[in-house]
C-alpha atoms as a PDB file:
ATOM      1  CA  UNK A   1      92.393  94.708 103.765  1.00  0.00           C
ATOM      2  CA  UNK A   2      90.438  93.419 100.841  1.00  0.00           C
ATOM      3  CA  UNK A   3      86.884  93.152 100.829  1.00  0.00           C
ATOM      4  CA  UNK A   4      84.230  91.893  98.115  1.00  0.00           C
ATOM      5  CA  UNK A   5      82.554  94.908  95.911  1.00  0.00           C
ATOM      6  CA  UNK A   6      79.071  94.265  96.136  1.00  0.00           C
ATOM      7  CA  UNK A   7      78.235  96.002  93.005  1.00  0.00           C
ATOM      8  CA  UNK A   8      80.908  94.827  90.555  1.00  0.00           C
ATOM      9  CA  UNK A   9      82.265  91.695  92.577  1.00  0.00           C
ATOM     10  CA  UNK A  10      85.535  92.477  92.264  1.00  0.00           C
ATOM     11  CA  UNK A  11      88.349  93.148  94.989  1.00  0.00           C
ATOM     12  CA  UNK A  12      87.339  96.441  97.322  1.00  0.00           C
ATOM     13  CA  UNK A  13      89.574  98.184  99.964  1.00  0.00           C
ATOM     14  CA  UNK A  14      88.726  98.071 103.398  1.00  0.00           C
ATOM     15  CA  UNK A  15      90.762 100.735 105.032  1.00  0.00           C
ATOM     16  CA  UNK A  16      92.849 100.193 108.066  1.00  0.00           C
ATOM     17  CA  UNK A  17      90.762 101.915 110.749  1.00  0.00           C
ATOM     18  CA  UNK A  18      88.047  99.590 109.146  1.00  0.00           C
ATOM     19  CA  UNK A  19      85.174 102.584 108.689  1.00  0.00           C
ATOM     20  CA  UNK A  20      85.416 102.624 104.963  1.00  0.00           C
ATOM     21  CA  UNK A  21      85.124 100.089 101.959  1.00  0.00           C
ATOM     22  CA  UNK A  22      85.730 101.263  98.603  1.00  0.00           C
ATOM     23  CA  UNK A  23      85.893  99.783  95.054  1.00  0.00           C
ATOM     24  CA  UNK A  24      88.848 100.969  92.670  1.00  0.00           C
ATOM     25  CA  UNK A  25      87.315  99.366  89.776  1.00  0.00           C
ATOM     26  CA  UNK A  26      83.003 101.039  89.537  1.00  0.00           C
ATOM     27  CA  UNK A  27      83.716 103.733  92.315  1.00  0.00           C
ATOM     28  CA  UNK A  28      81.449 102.678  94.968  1.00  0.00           C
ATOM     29  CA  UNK A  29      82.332 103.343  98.175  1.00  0.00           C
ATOM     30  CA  UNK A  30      80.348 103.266 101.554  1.00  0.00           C
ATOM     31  CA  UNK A  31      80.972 103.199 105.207  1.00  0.00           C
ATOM     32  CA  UNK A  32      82.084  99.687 106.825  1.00  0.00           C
ATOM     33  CA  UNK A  33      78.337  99.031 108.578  1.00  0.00           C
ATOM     34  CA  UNK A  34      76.283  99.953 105.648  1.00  0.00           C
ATOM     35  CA  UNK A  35      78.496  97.423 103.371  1.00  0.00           C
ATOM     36  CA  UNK A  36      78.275  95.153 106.118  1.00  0.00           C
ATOM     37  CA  UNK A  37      73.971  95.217 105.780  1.00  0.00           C
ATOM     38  CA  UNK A  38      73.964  95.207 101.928  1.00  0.00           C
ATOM     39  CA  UNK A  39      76.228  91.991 102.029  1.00  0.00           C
ATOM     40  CA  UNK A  40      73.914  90.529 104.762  1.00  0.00           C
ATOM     41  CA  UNK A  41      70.785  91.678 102.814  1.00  0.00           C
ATOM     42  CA  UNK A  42      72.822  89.617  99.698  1.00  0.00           C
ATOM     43  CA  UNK A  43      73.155  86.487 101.570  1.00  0.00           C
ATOM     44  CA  UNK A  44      69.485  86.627 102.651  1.00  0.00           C
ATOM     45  CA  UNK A  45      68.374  86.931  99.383  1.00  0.00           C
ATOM     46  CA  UNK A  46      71.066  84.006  98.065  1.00  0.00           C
ATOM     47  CA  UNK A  47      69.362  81.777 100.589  1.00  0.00           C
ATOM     48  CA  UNK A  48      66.062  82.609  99.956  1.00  0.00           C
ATOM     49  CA  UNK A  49      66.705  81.881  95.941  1.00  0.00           C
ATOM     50  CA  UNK A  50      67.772  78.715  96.583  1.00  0.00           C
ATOM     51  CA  UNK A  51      64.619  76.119  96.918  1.00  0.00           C
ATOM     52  CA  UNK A  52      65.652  71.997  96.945  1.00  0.00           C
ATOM     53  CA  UNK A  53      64.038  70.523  93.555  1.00  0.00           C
ATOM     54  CA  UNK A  54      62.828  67.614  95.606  1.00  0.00           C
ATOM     55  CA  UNK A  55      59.666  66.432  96.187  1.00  0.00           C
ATOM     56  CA  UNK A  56      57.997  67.114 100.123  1.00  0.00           C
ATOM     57  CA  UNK A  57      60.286  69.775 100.655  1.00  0.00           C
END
């Protein structure tokens, strides 16, 4: 399975017994429920970035 490097953004490997993701291209590589919180910690941080540029908000 493919997965999203959170480091270089490129294409990771999820490996079949889903416990490991790792990245062919910068070499990181981490167990399945740490990548899982530093891609949830990502999208927090996405969200919180984005603020409407309209007035009363």
């Amino acid at each position: 399975m493919d997965a999203k490097c959170p480091e270089c953004e490129k294409v990771a490997i999820l490996d079949d017994d889903i416990s490991n993701v790792k990245c062919p291209h910068c070499n990181f590589e981490t167990d399945y429920d740490s990548y899982l919180e530093i891609m949830k910690d990502q999208a927090i941080n996405m969200a919180s970035d984005y603020i409407p540029d309209r007035p009363g908000m």
